[in-house]
C-alpha atoms as a PDB file:
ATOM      1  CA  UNK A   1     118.365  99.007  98.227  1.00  0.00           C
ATOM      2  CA  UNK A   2     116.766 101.583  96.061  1.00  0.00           C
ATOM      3  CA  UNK A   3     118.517 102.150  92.477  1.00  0.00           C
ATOM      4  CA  UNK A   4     116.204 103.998  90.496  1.00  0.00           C
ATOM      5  CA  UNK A   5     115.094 107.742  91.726  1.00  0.00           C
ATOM      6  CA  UNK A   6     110.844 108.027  92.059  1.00  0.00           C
ATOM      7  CA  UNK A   7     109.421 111.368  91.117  1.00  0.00           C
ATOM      8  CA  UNK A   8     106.151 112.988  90.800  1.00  0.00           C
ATOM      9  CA  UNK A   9     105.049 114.994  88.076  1.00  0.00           C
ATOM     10  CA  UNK A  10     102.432 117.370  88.780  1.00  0.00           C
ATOM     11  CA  UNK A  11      99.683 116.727  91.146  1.00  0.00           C
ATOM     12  CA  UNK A  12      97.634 114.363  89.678  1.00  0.00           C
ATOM     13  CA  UNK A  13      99.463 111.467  91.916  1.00  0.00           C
ATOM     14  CA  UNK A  14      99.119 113.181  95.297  1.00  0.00           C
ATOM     15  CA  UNK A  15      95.408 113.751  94.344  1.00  0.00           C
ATOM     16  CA  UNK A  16      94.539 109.824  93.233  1.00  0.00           C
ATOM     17  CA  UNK A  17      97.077 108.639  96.977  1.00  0.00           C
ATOM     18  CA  UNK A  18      95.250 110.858  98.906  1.00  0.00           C
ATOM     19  CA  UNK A  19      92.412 109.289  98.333  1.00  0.00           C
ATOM     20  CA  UNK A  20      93.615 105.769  98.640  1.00  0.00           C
ATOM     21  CA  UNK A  21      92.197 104.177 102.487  1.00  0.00           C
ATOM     22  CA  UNK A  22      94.951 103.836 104.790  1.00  0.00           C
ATOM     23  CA  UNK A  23      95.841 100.280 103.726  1.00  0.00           C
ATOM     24  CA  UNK A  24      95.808 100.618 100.363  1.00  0.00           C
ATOM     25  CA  UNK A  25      98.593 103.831 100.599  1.00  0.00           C
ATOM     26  CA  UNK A  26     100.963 101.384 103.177  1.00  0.00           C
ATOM     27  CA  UNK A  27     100.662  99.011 100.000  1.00  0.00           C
ATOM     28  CA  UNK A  28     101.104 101.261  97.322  1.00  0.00           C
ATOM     29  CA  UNK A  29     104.292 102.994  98.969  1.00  0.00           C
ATOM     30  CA  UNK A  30     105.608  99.571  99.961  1.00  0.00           C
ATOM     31  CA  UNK A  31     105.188  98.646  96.247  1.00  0.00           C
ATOM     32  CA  UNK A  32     106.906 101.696  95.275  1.00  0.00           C
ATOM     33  CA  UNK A  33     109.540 101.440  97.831  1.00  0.00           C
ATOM     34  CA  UNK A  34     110.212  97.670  97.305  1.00  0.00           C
ATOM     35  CA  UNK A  35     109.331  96.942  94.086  1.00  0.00           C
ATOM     36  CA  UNK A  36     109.351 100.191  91.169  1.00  0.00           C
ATOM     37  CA  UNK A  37     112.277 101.886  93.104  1.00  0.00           C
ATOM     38  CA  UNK A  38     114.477  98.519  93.181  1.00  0.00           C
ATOM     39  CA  UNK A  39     114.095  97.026  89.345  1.00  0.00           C
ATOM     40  CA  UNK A  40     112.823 100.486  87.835  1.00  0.00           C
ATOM     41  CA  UNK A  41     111.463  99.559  84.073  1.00  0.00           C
ATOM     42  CA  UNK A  42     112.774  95.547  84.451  1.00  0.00           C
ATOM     43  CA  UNK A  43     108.758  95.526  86.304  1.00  0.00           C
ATOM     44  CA  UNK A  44     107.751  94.884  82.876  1.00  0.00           C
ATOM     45  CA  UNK A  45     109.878  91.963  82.058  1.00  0.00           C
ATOM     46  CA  UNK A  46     107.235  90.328  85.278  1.00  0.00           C
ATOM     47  CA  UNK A  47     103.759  90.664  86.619  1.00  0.00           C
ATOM     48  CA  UNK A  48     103.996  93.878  87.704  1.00  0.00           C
ATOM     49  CA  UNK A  49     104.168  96.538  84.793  1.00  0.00           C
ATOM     50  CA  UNK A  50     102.848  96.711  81.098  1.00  0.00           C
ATOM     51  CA  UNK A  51     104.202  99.037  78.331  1.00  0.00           C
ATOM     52  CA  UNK A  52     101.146 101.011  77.143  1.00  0.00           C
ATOM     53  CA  UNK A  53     102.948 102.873  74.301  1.00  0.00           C
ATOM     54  CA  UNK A  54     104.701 105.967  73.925  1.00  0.00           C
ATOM     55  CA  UNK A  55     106.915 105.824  76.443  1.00  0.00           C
ATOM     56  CA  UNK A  56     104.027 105.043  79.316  1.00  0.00           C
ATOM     57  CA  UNK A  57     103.946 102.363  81.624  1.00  0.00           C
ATOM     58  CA  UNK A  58     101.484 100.782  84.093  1.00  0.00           C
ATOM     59  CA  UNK A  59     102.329 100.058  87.539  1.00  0.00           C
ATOM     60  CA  UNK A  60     100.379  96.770  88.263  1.00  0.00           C
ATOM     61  CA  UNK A  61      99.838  96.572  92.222  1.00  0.00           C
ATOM     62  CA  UNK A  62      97.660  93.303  92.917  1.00  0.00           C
ATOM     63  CA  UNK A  63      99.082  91.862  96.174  1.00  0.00           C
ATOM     64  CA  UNK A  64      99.062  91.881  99.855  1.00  0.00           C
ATOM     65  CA  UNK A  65     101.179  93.761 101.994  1.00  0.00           C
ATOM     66  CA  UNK A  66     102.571  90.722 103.597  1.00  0.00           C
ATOM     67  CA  UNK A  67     103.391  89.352 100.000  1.00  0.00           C
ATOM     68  CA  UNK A  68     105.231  92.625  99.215  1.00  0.00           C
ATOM     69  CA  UNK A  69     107.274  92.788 102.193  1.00  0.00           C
ATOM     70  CA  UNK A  70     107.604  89.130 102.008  1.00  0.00           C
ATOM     71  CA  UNK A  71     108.522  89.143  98.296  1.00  0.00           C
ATOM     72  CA  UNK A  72     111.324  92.145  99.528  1.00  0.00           C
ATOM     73  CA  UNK A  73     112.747  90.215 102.424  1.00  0.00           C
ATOM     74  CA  UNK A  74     111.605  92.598 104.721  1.00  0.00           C
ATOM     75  CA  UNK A  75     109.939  91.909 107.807  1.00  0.00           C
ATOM     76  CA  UNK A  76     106.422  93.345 108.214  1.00  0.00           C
ATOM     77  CA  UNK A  77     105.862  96.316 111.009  1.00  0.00           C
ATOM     78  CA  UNK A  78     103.793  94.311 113.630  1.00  0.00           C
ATOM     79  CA  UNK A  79     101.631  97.665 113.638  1.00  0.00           C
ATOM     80  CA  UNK A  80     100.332  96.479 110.098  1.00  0.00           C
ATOM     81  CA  UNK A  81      99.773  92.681 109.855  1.00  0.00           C
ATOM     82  CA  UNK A  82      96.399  93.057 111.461  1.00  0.00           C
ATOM     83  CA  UNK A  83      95.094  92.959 107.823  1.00  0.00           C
ATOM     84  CA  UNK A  84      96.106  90.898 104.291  1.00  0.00           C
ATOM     85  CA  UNK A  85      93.858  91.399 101.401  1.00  0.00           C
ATOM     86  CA  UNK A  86      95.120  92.041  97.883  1.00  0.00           C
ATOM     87  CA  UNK A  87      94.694  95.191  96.324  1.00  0.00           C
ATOM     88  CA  UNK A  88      94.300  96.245  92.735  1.00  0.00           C
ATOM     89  CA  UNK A  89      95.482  99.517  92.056  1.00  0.00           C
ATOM     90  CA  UNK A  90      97.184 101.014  88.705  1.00  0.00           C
ATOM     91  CA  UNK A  91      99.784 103.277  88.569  1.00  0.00           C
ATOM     92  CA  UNK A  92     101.036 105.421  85.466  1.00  0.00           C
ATOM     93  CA  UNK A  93     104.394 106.186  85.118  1.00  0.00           C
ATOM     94  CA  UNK A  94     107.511 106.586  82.670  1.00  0.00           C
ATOM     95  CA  UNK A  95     111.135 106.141  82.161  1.00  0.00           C
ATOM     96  CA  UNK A  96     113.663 108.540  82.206  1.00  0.00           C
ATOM     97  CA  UNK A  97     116.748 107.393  81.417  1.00  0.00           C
ATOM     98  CA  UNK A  98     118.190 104.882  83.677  1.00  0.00           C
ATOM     99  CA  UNK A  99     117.250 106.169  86.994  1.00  0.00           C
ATOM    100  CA  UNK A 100     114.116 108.492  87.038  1.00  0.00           C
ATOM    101  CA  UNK A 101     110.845 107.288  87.361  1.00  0.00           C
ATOM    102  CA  UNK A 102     108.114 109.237  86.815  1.00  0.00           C
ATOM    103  CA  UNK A 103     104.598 108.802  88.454  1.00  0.00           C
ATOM    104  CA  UNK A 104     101.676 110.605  87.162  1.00  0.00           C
ATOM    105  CA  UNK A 105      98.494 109.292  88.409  1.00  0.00           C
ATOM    106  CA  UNK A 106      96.676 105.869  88.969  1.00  0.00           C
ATOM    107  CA  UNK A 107      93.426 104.759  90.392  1.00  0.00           C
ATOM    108  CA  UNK A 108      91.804 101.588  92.388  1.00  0.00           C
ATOM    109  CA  UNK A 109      90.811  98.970  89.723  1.00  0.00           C
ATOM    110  CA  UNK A 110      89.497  97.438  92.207  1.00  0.00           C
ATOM    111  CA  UNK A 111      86.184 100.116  93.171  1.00  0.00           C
ATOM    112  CA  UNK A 112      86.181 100.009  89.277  1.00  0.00           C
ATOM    113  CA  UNK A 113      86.800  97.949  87.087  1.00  0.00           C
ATOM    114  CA  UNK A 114      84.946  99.138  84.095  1.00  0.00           C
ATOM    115  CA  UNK A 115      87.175  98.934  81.142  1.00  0.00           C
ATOM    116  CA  UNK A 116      85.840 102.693  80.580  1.00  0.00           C
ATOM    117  CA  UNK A 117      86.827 104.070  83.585  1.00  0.00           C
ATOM    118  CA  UNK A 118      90.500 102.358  82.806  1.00  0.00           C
ATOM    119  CA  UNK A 119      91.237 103.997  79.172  1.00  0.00           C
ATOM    120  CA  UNK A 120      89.535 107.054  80.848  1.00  0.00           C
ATOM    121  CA  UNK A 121      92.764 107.101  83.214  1.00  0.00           C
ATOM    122  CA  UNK A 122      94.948 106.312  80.536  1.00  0.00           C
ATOM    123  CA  UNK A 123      94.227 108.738  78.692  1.00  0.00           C
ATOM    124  CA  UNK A 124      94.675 111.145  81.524  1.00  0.00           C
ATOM    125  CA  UNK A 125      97.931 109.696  82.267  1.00  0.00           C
ATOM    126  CA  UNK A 126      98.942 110.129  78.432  1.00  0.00           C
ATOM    127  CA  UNK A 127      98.071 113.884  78.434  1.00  0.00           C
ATOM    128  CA  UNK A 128     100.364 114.220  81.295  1.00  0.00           C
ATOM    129  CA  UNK A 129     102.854 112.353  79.963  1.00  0.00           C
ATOM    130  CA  UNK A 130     102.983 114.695  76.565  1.00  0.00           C
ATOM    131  CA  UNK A 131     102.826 117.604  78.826  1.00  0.00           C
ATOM    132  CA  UNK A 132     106.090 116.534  80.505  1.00  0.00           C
ATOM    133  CA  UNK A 133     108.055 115.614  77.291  1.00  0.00           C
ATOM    134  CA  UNK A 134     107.109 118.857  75.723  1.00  0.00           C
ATOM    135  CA  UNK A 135     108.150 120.606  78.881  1.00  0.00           C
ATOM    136  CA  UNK A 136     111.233 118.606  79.067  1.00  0.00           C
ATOM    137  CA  UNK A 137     112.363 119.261  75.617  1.00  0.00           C
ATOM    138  CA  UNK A 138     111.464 122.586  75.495  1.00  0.00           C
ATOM    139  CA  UNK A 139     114.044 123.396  79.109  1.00  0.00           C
ATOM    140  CA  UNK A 140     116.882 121.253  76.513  1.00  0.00           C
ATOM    141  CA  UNK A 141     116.560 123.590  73.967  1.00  0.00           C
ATOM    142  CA  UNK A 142     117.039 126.556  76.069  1.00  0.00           C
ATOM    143  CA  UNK A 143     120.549 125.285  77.392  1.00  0.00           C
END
């Protein structure tokens, strides 16, 4: 059961999944689904997120398919357990309040893992971030 409402902001995300293979995106979204949508920011208090400051967050998405659906108690579409091999793809996202979370963009650690290209996308994720708050204060102001 899903308690916490996934949005994206802008298309930043849709770019970066698009370009995920066909594995990797039944991951991710599993991940999303089972994981991010179900304990929202408590991923931090485990393996899978990190508080980068400021309000942003990192999605950490290192395992198997199997071990997601397995880890969800949900039994695995026969259609996809051809394949198991761990991913390692980052997602940025952020709070808002106790039911919105908001993805901005992410990449595959795992075609680089260059410390470079990481702050590079965290720094991308941060400008998005500010963008939203500004936007988001500036529509409470108007009301």
């Amino acid at each position: 059961m899903t308690s916490w409402d996934i949005e994206y902001e802008g298309d930043s995300f849709g770019r970066f999944y698009s370009s995920l293979g066909e594995y990797e995106q039944a991951v991710l979204t599993a991940a999303i689904e089972h994981v991010l949508a179900v304990h929202g920011i408590d991923i931090c208090s485990g393996e899978w997120g990190k508080p980068l400051s400021g309000g942003l967050y990192e999605f950490r998405v290192r395992k198997s398919l199997q071990a997601i659906f397995s880890e969800a108690n949900v039994a695995l579409p026969s259609d996809l357990a051809i394949v198991d091999r761990k991913v390692l793809i980052r997602v940025f996202c952020a709070f808002h309040g106790d039911k919105i979370v908001l993805l901005y963009s992410g990449y595959d650690k795992k075609k680089d893992p260059s410390d470079r290209r990481q702050q590079r996308e965290i720094a991308r994720a941060r400008k998005i971030h500010e963008q939203w708050k500004r936007t988001h204060r500036d529509r409470h102001k108007k009301t």
